[in-house]
N, C-alpha and C. Protein backbone atom coordinates (compact mmCIF):
# COMPACT_ATOMS: atom_id res chain seq x y z
N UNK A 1 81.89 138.56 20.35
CA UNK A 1 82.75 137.63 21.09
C UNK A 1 82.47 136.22 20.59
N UNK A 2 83.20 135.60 20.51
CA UNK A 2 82.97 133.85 19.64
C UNK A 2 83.18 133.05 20.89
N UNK A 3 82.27 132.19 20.48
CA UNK A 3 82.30 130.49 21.56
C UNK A 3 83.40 130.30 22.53
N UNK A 4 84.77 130.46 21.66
CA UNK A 4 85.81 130.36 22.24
C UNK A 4 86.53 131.23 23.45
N UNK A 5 85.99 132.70 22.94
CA UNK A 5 86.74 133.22 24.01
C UNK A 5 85.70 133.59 25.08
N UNK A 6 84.08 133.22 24.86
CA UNK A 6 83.18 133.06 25.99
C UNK A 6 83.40 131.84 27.10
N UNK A 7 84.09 131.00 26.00
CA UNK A 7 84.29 129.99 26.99
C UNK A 7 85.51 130.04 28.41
N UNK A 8 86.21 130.30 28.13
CA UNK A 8 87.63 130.84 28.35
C UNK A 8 87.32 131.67 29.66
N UNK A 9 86.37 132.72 29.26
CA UNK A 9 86.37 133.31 30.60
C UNK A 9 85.57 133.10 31.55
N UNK A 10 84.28 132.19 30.85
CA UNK A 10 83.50 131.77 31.78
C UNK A 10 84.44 130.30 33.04
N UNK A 11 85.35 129.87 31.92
CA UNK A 11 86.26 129.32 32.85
C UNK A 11 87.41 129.59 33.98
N UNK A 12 87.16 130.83 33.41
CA UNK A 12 88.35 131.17 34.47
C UNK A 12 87.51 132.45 35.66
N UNK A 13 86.01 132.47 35.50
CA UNK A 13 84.89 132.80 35.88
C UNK A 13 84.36 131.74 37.34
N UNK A 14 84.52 130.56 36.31
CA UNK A 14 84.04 129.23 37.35
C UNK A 14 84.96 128.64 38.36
N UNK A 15 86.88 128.91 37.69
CA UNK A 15 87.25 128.92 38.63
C UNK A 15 87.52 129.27 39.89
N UNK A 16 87.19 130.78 39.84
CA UNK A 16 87.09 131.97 40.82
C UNK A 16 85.87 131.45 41.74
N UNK A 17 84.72 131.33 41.00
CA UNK A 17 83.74 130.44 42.12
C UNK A 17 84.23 129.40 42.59
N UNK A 18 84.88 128.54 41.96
CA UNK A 18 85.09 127.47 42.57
C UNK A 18 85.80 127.40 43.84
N UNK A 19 86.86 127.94 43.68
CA UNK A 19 87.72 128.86 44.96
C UNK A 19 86.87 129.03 46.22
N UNK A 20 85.70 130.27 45.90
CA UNK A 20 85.02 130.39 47.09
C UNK A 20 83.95 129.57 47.39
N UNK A 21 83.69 128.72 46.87
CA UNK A 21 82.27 128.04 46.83
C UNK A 21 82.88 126.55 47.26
N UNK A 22 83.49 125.85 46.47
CA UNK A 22 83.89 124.93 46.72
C UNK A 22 84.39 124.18 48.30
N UNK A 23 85.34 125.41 48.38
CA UNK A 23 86.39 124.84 49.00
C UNK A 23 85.78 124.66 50.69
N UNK A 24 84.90 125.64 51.34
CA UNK A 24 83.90 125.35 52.19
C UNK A 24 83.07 123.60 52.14
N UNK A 25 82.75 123.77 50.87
CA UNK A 25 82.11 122.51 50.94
C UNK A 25 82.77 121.45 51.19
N UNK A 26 83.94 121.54 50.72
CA UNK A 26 85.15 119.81 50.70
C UNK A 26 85.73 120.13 52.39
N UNK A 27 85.44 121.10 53.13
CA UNK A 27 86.27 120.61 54.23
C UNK A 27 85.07 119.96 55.15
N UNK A 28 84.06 120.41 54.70
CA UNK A 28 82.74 119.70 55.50
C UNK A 28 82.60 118.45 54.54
N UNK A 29 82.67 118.25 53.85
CA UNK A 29 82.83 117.17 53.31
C UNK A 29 83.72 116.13 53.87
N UNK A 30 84.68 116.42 53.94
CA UNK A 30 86.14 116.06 54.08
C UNK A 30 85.91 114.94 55.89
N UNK A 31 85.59 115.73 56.68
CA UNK A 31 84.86 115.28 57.98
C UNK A 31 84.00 114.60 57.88
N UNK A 32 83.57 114.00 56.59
CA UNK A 32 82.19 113.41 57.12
C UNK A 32 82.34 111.78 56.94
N UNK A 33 83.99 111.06 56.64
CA UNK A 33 84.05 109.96 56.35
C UNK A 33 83.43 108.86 55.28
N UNK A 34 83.00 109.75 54.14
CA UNK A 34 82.28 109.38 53.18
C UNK A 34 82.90 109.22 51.83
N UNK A 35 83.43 107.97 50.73
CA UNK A 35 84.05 108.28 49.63
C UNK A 35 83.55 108.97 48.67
N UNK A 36 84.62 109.20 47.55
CA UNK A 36 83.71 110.33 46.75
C UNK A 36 82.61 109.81 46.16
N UNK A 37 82.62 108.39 45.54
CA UNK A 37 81.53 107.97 45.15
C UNK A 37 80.03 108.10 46.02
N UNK A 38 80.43 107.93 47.45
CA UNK A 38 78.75 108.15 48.58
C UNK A 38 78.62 109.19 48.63
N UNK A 39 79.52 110.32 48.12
CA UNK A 39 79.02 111.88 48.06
C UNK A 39 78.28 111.85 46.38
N UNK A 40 78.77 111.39 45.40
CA UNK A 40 78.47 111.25 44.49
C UNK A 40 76.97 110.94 44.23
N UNK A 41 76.44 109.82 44.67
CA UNK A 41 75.02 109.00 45.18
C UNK A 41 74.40 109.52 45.81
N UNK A 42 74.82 110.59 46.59
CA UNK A 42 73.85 111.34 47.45
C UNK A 42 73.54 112.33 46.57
N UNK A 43 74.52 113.38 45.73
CA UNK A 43 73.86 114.33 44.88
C UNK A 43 73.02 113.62 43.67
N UNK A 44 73.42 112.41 42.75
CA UNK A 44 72.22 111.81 42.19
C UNK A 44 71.19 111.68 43.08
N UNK A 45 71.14 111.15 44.05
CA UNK A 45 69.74 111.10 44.72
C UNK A 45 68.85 112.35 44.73
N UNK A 46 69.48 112.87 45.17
CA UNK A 46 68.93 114.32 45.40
C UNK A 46 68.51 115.20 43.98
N UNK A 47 69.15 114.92 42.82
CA UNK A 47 68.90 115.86 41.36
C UNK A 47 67.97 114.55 40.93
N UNK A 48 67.61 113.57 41.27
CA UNK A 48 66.79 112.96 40.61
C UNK A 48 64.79 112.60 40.27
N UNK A 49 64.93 112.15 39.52
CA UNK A 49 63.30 112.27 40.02
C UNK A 49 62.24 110.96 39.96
N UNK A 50 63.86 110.00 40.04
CA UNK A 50 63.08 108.76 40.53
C UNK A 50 64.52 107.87 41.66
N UNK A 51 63.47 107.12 41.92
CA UNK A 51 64.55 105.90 42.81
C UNK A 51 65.39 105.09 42.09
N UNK A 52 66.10 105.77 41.43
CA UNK A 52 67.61 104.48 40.73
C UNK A 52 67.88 103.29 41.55
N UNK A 53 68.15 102.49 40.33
CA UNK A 53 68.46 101.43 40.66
C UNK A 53 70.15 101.12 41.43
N UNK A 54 70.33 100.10 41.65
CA UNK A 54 71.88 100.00 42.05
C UNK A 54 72.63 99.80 40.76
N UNK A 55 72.24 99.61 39.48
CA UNK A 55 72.51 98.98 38.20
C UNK A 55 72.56 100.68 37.49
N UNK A 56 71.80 101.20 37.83
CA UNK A 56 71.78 103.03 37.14
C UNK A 56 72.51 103.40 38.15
N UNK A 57 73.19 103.81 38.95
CA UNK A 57 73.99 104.59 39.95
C UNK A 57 75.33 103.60 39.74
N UNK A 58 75.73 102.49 38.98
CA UNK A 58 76.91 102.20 38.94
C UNK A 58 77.29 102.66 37.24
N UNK A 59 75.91 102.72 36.83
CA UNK A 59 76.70 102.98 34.75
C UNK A 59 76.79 104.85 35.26
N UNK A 60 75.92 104.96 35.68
CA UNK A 60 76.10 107.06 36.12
C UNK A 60 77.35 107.51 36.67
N UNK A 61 77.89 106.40 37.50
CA UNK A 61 79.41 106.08 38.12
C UNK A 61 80.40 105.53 37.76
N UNK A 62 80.70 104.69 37.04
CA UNK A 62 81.25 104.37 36.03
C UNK A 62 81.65 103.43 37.22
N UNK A 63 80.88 102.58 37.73
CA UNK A 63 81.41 101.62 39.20
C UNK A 63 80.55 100.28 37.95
N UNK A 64 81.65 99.47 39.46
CA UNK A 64 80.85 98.12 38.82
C UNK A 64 79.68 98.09 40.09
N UNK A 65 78.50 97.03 39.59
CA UNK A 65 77.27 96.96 40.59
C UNK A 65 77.86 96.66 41.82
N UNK A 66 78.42 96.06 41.99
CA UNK A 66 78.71 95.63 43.18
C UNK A 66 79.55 96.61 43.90
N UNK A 67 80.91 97.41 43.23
CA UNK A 67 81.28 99.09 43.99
C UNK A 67 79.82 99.63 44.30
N UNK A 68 78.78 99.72 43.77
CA UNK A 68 77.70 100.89 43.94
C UNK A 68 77.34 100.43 45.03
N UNK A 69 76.79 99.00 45.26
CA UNK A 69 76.03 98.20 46.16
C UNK A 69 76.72 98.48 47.37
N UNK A 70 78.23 97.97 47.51
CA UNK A 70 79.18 98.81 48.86
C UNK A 70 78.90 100.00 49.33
N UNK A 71 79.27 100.85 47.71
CA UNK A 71 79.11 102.16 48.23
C UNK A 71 77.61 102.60 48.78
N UNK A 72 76.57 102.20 48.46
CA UNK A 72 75.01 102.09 49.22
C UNK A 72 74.70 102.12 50.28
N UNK A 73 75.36 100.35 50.48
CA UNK A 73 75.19 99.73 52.03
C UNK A 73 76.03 100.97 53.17
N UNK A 74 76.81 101.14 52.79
CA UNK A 74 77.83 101.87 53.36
C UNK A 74 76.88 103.50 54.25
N UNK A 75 75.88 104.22 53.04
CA UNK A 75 75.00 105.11 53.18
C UNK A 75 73.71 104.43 53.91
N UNK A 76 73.67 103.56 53.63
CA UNK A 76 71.89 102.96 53.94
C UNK A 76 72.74 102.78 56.07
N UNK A 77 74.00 102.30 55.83
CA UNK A 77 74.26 102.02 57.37
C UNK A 77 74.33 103.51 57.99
N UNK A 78 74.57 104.52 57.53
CA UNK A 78 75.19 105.53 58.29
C UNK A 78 73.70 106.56 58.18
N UNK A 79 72.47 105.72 57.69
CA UNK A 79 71.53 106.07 57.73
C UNK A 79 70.94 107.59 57.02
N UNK A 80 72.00 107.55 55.78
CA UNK A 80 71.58 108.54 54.45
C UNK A 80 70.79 108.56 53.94
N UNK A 81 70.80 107.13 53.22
CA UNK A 81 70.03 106.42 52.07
C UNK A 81 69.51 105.87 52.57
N UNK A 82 68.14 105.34 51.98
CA UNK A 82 66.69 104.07 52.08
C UNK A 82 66.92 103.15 50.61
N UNK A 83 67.47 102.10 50.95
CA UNK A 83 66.93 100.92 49.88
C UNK A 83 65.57 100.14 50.41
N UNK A 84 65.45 99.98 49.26
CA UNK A 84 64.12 99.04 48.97
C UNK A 84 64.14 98.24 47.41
N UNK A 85 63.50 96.89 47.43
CA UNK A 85 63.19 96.49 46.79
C UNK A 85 62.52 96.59 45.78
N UNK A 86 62.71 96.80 44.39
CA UNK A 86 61.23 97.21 43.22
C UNK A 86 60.08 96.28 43.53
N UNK A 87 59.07 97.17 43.72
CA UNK A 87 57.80 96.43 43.63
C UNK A 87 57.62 95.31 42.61
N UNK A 88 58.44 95.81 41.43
CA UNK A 88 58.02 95.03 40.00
C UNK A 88 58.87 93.67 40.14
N UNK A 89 59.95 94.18 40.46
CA UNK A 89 60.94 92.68 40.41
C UNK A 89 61.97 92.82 41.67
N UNK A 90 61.64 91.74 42.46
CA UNK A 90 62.26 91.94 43.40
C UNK A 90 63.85 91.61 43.65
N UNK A 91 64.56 91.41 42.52
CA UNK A 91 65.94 91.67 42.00
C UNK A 91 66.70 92.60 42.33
N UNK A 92 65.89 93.62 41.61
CA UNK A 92 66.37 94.85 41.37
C UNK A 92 65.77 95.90 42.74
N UNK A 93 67.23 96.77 43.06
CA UNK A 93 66.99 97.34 44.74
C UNK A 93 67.43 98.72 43.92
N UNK A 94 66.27 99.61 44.88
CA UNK A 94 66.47 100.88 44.24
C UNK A 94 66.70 101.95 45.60
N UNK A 95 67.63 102.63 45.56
CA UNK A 95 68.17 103.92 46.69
C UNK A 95 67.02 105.14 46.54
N UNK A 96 67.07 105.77 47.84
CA UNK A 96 66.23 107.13 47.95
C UNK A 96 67.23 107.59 49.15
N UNK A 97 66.84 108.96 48.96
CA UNK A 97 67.34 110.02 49.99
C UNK A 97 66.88 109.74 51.40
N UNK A 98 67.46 109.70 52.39
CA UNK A 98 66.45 109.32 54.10
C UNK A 98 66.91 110.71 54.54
N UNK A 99 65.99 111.35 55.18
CA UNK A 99 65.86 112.26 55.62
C UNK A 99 67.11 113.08 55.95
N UNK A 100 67.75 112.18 57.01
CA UNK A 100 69.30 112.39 57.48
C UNK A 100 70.17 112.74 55.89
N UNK A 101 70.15 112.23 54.91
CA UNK A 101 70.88 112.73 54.09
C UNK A 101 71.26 113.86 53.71
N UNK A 102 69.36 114.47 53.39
CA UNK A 102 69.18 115.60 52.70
C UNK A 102 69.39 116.76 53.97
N UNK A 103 69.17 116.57 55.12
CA UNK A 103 69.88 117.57 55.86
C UNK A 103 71.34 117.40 55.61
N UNK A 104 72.30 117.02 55.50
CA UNK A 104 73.55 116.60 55.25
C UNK A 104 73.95 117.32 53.86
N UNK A 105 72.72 117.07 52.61
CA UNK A 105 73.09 117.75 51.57
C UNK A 105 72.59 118.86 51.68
N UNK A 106 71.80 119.69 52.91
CA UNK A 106 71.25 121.44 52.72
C UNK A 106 72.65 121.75 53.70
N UNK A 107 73.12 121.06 54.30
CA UNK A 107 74.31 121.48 55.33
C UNK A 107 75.83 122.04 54.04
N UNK A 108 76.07 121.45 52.97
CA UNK A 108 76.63 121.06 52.03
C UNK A 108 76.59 122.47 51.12
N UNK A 109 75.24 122.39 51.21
CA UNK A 109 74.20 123.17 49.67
C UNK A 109 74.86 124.92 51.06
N UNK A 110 74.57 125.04 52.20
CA UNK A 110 75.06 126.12 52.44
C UNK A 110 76.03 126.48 53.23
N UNK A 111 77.28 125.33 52.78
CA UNK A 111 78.39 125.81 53.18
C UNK A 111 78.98 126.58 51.68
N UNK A 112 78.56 125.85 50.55
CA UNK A 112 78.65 126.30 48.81
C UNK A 112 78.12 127.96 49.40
N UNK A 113 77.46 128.23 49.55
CA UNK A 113 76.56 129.26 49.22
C UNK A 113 77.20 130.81 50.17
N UNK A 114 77.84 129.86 51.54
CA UNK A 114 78.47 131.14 52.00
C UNK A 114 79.74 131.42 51.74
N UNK A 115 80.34 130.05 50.82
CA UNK A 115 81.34 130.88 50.07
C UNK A 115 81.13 131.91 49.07
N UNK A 116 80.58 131.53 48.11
CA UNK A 116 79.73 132.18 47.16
C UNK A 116 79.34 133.69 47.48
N UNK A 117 79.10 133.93 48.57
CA UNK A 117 78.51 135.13 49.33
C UNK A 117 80.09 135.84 49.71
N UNK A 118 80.96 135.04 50.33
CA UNK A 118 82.53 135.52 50.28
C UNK A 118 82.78 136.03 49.17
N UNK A 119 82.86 135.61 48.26
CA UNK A 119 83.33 136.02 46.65
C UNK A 119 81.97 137.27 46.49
N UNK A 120 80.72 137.20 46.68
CA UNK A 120 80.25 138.48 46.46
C UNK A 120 80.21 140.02 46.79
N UNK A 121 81.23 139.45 48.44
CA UNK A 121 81.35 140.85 49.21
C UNK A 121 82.22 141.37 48.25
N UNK A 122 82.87 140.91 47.78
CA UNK A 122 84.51 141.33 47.21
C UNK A 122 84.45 142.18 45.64
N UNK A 123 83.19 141.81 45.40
CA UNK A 123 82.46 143.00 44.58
C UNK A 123 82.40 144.42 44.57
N UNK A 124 81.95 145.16 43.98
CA UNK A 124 81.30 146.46 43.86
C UNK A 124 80.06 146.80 43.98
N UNK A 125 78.86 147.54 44.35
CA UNK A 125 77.67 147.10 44.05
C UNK A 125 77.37 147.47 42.46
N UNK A 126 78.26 148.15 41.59
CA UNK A 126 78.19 147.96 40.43
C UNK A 126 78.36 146.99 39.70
N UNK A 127 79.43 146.05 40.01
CA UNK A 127 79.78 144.73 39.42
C UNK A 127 79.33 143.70 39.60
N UNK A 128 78.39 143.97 41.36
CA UNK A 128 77.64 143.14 41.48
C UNK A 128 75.59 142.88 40.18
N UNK A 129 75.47 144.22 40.44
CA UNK A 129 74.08 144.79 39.73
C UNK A 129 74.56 144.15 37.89
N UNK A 130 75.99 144.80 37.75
CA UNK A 130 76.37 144.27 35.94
C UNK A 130 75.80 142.55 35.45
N UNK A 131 76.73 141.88 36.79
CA UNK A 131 76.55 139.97 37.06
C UNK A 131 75.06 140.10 37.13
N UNK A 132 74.42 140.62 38.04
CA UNK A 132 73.28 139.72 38.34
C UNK A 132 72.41 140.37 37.31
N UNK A 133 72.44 141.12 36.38
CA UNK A 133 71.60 141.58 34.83
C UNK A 133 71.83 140.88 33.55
N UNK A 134 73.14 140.83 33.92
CA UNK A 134 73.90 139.94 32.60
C UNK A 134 73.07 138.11 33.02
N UNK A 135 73.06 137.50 34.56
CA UNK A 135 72.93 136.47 34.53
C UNK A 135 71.72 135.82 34.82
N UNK A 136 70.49 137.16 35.46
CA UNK A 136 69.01 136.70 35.35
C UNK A 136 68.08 136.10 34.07
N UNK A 137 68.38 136.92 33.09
CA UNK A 137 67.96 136.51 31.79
C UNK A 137 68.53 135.10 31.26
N UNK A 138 69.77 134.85 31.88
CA UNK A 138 70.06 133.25 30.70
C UNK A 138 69.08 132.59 31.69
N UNK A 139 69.51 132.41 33.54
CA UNK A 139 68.99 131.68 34.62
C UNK A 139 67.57 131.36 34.04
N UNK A 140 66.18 132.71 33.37
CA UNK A 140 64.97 132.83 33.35
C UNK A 140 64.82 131.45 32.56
N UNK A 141 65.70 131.12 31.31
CA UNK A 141 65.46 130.39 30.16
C UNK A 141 65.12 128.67 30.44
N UNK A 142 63.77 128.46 30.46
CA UNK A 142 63.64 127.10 31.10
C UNK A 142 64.32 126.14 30.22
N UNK A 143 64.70 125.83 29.31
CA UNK A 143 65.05 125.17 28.04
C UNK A 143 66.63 125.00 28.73
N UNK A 144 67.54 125.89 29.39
CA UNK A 144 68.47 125.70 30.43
C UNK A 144 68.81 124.75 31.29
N UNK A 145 67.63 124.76 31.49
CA UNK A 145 67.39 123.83 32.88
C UNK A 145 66.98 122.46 32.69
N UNK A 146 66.69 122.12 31.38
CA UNK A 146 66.29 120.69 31.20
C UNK A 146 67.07 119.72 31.95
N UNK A 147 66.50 118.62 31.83
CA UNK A 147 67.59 117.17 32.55
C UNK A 147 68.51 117.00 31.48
N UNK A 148 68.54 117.35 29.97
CA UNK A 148 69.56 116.67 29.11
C UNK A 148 70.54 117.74 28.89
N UNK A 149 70.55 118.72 29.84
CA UNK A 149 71.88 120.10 29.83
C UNK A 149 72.72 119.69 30.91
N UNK A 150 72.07 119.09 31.85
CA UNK A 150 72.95 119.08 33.02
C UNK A 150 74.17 117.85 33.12
């Protein structure tokens, strides 16, 4: 099978998830009065493994500093996000996850997941056992998972 037509079906693979996985998430989403960019800032927060700046969360966003800084204040008020000041230079203000967020993003993380579980009933337990053999071995591959794949 070549690149091309792996790709192809893994796309029309992802769309089928997307269907069930997704669409749970955007209506809880959807309720929560948040633009896409403060949903955006919350999943950087959360995949990251430091406190970005407001200057890195607007080039990651393709915002100007000052959209990011709105979009921030906006989270830091509704009590998502924690800014703080860099120790090093007190210029530069860097975002973290506040507690309230990350419940907000496991609320998120398993509305995804019981769609996901929708789309699995709808399986076989053969087709299910085929997927999950075919897809343990790539998942195992840490080299996958780096920060510069995602």
């Amino acid at each position: 099978m070549s690149v091309d037509q792996l790709t192809g079906v893994l796309a029309e693979f992802f769309t089928l998830l997307t269907k069930a996985g997704e669409a749970r998430r955007f209506v809880l989403a959807a309720g929560l009065d948040l633009s896409f960019s403060q949903l955006c800032i919350l999943f950087i927060l959360d995949t990251g493994d430091h406190e970005p700046s407001l200057h890195e969360l607007a080039e990651r966003l393709g915002l100007s500093v000052a959209a990011a800084g709105r979009a921030v204040d906006g989270l830091v008020r509704a009590g998502l996000v924690a800014r703080r000041e860099d120790e090093h230079d007190r210029r530069v203000k860097r975002a973290s996850l506040a507690e309230p967020g990350r419940q907000l993003l496991l609320r998120l993380s398993e509305a995804h997941q019981e769609g996901l579980r929708a789309f699995a009933v709808l399986l076989t337990e053969r087709e299910r056992r085929k997927l999950h053999d075919a897809l343990a071995p790539i998942l195992a591959r840490p080299e996958l998972h780096a920060k510069e794949s995602r």
